[in-house]
Every structure is written in structure tokens, then in C-alpha cells.
PDB file of N, CA and C in Angstrom:
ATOM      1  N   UNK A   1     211.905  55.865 290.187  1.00  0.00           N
ATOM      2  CA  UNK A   1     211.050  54.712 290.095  1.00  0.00           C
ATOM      3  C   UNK A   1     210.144  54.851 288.876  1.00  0.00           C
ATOM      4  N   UNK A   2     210.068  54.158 287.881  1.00  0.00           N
ATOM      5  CA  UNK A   2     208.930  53.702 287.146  1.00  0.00           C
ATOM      6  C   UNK A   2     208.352  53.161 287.004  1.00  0.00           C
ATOM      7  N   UNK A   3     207.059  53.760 286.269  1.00  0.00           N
ATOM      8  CA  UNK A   3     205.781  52.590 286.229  1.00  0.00           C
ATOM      9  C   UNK A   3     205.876  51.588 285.314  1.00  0.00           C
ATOM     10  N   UNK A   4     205.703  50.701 285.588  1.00  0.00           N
ATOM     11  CA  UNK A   4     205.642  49.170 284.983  1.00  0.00           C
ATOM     12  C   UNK A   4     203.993  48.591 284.355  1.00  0.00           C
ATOM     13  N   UNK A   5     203.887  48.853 282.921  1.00  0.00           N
ATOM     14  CA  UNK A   5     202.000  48.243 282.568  1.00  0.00           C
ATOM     15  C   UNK A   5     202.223  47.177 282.937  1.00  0.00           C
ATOM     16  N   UNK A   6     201.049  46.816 283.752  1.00  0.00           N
ATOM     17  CA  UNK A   6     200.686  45.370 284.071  1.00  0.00           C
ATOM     18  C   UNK A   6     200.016  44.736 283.017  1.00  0.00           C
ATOM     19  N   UNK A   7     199.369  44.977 281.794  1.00  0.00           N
ATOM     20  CA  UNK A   7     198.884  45.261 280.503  1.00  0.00           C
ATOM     21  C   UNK A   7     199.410  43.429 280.054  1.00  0.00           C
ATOM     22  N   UNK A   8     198.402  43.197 279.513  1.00  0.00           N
ATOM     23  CA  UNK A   8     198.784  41.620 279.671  1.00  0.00           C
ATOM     24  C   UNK A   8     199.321  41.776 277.940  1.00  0.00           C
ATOM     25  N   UNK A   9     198.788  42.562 277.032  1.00  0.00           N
ATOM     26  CA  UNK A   9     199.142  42.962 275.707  1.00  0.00           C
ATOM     27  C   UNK A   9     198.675  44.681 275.446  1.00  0.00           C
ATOM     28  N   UNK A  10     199.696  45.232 275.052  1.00  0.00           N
ATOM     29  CA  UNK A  10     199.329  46.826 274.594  1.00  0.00           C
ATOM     30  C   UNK A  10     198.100  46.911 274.206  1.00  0.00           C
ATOM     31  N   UNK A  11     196.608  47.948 274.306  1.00  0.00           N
ATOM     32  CA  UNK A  11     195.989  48.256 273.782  1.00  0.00           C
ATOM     33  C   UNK A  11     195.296  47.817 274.399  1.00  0.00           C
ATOM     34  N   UNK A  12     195.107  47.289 275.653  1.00  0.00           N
ATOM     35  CA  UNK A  12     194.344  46.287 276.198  1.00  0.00           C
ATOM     36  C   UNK A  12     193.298  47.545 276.942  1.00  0.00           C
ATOM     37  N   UNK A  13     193.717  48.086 276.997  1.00  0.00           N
ATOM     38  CA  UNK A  13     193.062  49.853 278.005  1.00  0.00           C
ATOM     39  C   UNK A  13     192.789  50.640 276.968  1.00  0.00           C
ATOM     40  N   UNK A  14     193.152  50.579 276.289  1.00  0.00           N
ATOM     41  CA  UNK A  14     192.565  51.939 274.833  1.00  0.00           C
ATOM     42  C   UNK A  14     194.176  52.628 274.375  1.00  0.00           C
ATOM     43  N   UNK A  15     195.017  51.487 274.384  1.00  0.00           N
ATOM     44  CA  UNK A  15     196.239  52.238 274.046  1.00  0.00           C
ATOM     45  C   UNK A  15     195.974  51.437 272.411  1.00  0.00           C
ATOM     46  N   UNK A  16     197.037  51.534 271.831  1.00  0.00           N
ATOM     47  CA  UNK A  16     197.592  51.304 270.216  1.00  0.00           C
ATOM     48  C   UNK A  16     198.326  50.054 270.303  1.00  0.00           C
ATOM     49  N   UNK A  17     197.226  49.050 269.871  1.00  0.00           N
ATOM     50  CA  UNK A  17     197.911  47.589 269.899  1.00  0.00           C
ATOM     51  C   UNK A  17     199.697  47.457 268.927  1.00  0.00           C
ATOM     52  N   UNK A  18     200.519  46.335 269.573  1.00  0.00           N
ATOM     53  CA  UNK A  18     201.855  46.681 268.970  1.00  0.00           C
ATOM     54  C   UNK A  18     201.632  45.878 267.672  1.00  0.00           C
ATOM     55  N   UNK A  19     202.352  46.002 266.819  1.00  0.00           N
ATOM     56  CA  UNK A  19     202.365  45.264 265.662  1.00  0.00           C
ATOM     57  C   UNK A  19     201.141  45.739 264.792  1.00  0.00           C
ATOM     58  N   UNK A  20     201.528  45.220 263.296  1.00  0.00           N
ATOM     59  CA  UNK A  20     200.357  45.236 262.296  1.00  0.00           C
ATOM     60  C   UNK A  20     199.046  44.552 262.833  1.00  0.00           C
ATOM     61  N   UNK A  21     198.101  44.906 263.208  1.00  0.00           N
ATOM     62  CA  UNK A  21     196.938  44.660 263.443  1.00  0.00           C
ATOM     63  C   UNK A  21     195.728  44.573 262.374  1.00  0.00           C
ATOM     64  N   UNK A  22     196.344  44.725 261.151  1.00  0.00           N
ATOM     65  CA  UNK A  22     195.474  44.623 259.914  1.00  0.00           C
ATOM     66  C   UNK A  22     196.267  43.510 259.269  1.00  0.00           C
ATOM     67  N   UNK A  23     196.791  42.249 259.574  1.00  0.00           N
ATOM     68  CA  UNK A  23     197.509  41.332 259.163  1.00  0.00           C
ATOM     69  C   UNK A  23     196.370  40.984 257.985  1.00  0.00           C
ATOM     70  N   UNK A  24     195.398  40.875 258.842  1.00  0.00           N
ATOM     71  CA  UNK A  24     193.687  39.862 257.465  1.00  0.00           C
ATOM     72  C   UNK A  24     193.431  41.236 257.154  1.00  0.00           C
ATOM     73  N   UNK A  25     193.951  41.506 255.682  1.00  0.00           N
ATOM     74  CA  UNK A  25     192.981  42.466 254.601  1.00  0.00           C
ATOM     75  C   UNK A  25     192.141  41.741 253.496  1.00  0.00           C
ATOM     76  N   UNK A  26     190.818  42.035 253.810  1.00  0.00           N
ATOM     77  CA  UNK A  26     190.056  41.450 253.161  1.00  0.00           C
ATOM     78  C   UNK A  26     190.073  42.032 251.846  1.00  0.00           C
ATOM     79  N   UNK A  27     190.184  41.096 251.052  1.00  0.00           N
ATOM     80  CA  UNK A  27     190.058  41.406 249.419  1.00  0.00           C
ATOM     81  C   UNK A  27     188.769  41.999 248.925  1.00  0.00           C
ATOM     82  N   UNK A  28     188.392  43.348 248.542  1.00  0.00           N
ATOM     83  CA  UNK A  28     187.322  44.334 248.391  1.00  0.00           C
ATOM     84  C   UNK A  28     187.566  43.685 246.324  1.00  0.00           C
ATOM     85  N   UNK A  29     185.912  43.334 246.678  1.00  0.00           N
ATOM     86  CA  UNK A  29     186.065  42.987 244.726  1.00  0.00           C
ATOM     87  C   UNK A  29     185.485  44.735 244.298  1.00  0.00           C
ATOM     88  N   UNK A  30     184.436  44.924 245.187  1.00  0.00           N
ATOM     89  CA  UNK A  30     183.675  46.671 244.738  1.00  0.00           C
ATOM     90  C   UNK A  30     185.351  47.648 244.975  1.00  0.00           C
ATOM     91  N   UNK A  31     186.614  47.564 245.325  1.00  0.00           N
ATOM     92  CA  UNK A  31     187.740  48.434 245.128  1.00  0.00           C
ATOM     93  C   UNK A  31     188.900  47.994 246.301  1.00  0.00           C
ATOM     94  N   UNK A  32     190.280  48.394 245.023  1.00  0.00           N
ATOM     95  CA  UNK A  32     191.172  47.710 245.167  1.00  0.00           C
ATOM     96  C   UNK A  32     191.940  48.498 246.654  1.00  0.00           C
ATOM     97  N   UNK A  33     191.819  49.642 246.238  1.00  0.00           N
ATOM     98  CA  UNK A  33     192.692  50.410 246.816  1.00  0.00           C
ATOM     99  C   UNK A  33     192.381  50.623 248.459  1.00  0.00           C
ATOM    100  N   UNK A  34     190.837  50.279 248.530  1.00  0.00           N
ATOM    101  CA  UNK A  34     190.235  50.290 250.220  1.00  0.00           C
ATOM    102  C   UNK A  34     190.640  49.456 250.949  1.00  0.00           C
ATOM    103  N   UNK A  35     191.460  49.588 252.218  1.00  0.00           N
ATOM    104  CA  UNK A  35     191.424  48.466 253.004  1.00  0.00           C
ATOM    105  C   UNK A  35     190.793  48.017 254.268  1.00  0.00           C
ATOM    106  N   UNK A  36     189.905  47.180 254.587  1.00  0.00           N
ATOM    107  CA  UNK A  36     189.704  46.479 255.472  1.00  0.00           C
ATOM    108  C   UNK A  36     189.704  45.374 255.920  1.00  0.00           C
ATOM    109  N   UNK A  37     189.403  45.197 256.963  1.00  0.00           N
ATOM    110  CA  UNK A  37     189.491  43.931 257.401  1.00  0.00           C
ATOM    111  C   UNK A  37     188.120  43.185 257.210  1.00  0.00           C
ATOM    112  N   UNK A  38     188.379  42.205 257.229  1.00  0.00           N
ATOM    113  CA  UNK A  38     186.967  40.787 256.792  1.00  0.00           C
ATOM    114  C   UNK A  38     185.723  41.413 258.301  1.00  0.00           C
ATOM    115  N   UNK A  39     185.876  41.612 259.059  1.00  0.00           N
ATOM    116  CA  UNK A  39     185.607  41.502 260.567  1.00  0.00           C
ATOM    117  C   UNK A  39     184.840  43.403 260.130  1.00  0.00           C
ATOM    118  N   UNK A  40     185.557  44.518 259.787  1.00  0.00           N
ATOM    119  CA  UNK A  40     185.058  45.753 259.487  1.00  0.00           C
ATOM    120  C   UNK A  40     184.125  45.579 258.513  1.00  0.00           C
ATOM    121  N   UNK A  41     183.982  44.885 257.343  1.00  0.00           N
ATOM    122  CA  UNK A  41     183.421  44.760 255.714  1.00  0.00           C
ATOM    123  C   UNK A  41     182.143  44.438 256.723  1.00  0.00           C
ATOM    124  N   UNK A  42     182.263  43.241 257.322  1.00  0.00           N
ATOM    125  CA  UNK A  42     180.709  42.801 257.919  1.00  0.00           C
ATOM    126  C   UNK A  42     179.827  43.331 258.991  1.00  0.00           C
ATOM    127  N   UNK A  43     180.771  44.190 259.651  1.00  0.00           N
ATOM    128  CA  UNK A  43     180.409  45.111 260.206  1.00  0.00           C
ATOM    129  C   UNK A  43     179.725  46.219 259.924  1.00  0.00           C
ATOM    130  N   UNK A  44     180.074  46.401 258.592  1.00  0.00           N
ATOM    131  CA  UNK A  44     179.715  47.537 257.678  1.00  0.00           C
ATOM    132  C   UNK A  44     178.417  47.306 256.925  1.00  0.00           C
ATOM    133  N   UNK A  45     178.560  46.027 256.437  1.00  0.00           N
ATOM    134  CA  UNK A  45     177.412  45.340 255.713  1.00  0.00           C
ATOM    135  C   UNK A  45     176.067  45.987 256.297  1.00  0.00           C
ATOM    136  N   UNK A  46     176.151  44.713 257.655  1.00  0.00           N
ATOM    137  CA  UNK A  46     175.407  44.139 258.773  1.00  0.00           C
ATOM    138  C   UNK A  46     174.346  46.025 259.455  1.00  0.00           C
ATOM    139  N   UNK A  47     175.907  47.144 259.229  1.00  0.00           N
ATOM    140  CA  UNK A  47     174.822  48.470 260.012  1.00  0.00           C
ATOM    141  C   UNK A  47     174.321  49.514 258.630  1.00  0.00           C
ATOM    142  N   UNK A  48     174.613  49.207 257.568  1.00  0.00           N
ATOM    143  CA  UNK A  48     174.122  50.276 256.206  1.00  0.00           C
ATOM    144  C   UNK A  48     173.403  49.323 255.392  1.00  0.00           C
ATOM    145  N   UNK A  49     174.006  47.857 255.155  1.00  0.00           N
ATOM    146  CA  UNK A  49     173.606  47.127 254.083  1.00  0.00           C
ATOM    147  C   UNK A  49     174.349  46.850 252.837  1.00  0.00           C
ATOM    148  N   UNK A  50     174.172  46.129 252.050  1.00  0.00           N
ATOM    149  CA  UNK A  50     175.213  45.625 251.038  1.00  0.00           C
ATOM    150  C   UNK A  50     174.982  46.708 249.681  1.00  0.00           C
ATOM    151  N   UNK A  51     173.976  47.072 250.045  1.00  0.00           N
ATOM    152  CA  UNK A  51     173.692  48.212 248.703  1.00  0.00           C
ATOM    153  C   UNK A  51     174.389  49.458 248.566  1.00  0.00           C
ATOM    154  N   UNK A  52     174.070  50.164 249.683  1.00  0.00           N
ATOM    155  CA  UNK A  52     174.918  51.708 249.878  1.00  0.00           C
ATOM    156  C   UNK A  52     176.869  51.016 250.677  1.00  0.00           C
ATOM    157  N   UNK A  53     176.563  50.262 251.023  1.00  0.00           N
ATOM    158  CA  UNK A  53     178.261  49.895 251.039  1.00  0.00           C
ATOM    159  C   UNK A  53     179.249  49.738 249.728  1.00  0.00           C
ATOM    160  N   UNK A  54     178.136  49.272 248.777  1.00  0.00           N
ATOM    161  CA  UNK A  54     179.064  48.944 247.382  1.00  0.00           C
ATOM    162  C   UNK A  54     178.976  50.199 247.048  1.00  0.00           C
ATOM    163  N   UNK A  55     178.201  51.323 247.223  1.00  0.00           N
ATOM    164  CA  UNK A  55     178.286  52.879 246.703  1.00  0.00           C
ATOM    165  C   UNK A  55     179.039  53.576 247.639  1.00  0.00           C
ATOM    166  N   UNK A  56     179.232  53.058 248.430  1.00  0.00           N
ATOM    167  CA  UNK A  56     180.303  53.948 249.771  1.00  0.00           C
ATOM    168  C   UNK A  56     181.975  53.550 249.211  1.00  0.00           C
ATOM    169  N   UNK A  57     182.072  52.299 248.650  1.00  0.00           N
ATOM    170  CA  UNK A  57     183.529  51.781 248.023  1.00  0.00           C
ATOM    171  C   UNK A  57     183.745  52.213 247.378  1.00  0.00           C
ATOM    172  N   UNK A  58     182.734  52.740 246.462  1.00  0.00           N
ATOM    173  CA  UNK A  58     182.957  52.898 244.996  1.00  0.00           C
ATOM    174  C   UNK A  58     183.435  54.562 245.444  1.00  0.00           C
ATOM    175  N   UNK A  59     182.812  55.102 246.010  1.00  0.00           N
ATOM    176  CA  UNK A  59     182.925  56.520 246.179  1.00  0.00           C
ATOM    177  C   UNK A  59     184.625  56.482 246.741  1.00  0.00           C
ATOM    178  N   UNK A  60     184.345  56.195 248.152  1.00  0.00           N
ATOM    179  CA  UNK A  60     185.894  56.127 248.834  1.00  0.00           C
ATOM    180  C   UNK A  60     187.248  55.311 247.298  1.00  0.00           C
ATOM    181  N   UNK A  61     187.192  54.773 247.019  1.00  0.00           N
ATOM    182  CA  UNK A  61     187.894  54.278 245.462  1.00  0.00           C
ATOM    183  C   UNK A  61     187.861  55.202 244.550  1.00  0.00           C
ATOM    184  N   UNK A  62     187.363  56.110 244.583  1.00  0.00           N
ATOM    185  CA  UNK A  62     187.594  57.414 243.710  1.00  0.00           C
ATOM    186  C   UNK A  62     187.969  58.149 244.253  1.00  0.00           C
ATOM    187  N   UNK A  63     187.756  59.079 245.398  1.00  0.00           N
ATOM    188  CA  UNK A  63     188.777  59.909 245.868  1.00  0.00           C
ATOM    189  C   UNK A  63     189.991  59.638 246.825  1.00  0.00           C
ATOM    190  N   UNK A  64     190.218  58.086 246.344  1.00  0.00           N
ATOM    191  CA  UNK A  64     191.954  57.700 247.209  1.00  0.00           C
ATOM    192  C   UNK A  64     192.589  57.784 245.961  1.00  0.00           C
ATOM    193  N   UNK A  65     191.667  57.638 244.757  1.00  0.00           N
ATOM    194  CA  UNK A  65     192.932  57.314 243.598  1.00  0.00           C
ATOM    195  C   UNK A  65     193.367  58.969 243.213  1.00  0.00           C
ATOM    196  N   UNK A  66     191.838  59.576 243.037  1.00  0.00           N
ATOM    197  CA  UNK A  66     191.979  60.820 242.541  1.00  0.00           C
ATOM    198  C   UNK A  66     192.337  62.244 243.074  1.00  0.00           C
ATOM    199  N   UNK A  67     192.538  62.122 243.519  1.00  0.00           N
ATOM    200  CA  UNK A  67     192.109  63.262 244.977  1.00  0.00           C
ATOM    201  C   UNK A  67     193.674  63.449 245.933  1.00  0.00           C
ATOM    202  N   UNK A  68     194.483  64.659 245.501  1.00  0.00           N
ATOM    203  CA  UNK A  68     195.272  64.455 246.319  1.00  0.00           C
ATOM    204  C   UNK A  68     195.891  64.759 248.256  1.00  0.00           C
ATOM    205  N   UNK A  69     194.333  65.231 248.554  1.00  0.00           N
ATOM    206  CA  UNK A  69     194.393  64.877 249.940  1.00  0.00           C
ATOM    207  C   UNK A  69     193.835  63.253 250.235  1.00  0.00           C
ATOM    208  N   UNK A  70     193.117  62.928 249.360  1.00  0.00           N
ATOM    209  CA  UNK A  70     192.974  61.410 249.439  1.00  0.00           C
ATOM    210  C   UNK A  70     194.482  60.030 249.437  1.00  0.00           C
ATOM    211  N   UNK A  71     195.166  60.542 248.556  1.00  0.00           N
ATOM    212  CA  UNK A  71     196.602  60.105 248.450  1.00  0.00           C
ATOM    213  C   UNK A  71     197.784  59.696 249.539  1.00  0.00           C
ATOM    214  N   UNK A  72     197.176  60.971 250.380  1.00  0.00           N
ATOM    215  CA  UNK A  72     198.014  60.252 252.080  1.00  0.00           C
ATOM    216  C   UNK A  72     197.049  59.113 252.832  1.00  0.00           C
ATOM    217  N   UNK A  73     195.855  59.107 252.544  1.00  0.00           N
ATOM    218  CA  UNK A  73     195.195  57.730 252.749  1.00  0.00           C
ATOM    219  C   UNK A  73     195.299  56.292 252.282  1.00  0.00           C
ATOM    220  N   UNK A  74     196.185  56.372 251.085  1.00  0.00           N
ATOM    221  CA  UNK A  74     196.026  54.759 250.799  1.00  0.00           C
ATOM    222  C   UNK A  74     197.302  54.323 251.383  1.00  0.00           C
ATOM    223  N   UNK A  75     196.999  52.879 251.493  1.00  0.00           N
ATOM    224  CA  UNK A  75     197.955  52.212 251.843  1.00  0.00           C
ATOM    225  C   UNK A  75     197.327  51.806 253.552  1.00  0.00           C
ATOM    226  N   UNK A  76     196.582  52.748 254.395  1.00  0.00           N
ATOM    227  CA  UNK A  76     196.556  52.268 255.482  1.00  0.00           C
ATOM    228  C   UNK A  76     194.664  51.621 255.719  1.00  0.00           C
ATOM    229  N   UNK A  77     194.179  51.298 256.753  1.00  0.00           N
ATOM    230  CA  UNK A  77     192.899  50.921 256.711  1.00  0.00           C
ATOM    231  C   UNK A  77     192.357  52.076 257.049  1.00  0.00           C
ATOM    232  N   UNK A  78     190.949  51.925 255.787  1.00  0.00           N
ATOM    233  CA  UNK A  78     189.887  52.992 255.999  1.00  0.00           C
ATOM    234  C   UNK A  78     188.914  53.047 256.815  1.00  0.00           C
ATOM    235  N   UNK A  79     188.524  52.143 257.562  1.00  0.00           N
ATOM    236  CA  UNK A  79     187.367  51.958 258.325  1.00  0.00           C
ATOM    237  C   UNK A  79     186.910  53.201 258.777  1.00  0.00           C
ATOM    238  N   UNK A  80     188.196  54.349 259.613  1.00  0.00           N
ATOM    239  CA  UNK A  80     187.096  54.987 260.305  1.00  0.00           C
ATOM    240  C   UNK A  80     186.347  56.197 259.047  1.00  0.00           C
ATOM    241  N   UNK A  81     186.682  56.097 257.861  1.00  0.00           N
ATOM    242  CA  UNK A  81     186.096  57.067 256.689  1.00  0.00           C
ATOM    243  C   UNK A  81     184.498  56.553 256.845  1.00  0.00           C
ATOM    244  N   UNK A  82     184.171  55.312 257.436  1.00  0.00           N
ATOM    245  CA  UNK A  82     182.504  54.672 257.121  1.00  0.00           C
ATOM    246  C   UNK A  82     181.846  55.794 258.288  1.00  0.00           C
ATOM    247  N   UNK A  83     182.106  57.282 258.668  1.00  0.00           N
ATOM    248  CA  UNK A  83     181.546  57.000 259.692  1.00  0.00           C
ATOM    249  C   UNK A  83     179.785  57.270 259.325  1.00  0.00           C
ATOM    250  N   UNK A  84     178.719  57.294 260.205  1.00  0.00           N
ATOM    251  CA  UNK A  84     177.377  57.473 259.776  1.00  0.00           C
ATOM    252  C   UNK A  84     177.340  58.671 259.414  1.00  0.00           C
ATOM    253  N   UNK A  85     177.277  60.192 259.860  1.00  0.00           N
ATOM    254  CA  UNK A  85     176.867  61.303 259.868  1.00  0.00           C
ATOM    255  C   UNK A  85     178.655  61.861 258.723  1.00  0.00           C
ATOM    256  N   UNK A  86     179.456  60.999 258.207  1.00  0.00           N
ATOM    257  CA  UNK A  86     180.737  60.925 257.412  1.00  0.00           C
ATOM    258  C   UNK A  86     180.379  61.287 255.808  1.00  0.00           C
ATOM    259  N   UNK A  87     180.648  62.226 254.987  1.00  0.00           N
ATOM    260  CA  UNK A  87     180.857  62.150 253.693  1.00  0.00           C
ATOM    261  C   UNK A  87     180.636  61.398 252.876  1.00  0.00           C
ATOM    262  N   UNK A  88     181.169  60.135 253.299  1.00  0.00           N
ATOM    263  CA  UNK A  88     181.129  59.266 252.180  1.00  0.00           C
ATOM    264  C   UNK A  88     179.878  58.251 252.103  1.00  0.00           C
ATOM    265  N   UNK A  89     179.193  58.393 253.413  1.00  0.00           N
ATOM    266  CA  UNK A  89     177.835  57.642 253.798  1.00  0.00           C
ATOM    267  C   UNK A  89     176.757  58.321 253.420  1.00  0.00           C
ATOM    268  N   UNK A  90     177.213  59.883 253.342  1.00  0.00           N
ATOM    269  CA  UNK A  90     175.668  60.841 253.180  1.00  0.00           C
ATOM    270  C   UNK A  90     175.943  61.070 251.442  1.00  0.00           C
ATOM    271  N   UNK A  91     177.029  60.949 250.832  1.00  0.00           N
ATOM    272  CA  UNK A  91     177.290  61.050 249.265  1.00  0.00           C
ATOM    273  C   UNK A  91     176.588  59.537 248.884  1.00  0.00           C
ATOM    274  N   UNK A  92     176.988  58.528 249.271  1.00  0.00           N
ATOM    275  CA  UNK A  92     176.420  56.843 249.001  1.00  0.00           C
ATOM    276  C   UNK A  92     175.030  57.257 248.836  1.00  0.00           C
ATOM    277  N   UNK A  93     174.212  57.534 250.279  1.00  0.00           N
ATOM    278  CA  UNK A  93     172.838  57.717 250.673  1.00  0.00           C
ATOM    279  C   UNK A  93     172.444  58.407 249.403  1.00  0.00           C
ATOM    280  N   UNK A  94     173.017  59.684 248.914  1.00  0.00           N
ATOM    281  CA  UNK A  94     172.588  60.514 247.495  1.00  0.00           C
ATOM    282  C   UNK A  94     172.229  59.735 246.510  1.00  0.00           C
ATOM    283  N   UNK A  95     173.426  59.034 246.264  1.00  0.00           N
ATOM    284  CA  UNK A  95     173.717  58.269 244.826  1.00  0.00           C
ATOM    285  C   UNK A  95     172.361  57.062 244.325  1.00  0.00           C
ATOM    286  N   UNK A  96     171.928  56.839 245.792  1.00  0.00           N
ATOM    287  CA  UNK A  96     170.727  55.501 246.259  1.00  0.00           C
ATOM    288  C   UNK A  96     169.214  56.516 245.759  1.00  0.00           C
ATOM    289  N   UNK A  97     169.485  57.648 246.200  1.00  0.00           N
ATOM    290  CA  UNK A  97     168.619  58.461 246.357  1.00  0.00           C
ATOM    291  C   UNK A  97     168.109  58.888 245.027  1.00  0.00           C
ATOM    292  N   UNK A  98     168.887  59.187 244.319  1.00  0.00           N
ATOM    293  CA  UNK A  98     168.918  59.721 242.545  1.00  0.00           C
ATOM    294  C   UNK A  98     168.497  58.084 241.521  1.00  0.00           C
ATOM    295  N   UNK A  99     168.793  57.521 241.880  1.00  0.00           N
ATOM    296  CA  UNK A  99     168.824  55.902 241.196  1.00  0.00           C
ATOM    297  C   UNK A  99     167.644  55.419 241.054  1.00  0.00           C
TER     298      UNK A  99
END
């Protein structure tokens, strides 16, 4: 006998929704190579601000191009790289900091 999800769509419980789920990539003018979604960007905005976000792109846009542990990163969405206590938020925070 097997179990049958009653799951009205995958992911609905904390599983891995089916299909491309990054269909809307929002066009990043601060870098090409980052991807998110319109819905993450404002999200992002809305909890750091528009200032250290354009220094968080700019940063993450340099080590996807340059960087070859960065290199297995492009192509998919970066969101979870924004995290707060994350590299690329406490390098941004620097860059704000020196300026």
C-alpha cells in the first residue's frame, strides 16, 4: 500500500514546488548576472534599503563573474546569498561604512 499526497500542489507543506518557480526574473539594472524575482528585489529593498542593496548587487556581481566557487552559482536565483548576518550584507554594510 502507498501513500497518496493529498497536497493540492507540491510544496504546499515545505516540499520543492514542481516546475520553474522563478518564471518572473526581474531585470537587476545594479547586475546582470543576479537573479531574482520582482517579489525578492522588494523584499530586499523594503528590510536593508535601496542603498546597501545596490552595494550588496554590486558585490554579489563580482564574485559570480569572478570567483570560481562563485561560477556554480550563476544561472540559478540568489536570494538566499541576502542573508542578514551573510557576507555579502556585512561586506555592503563596510563599503556604506568607508563612504
Amino acid at each position: 500500500m502507498t501513500k497518496k499526497s493529498n497536497f493540492k500542489k507540491n510544496g504546499e507543506k515545505g516540499g520543492r514546488p514542481k516546475g520553474n518557480t522563478y518564471k518572473s526574473v526581474f531585470n537587476l539594472p545594479e547586475a546582470d548576472t543576479v537573479i531574482l524575482t520582482e517579489t525578492q528585489y522588494k523584499k530586499l529593498v523594503k528590510r536593508y534599503g535601496k542603498e546597501l542593496i545596490q552595494y550588496a548587487l554590486r558585490i554579489l556581481e563580482e564574485w559570480l563573474n569572478n570567483s570560481p566557487k562563485g561560477y556554480k552559482h550563476r544561472g540559478h536565483n540568489n536570494y538566499a546569498h541576502f542573508r542578514s548576518d551573510g557576507w555579502i550584507i556585512n561586506e555592503a554594510r563596510l563599503s556604506i561604512q568607508q563612504t
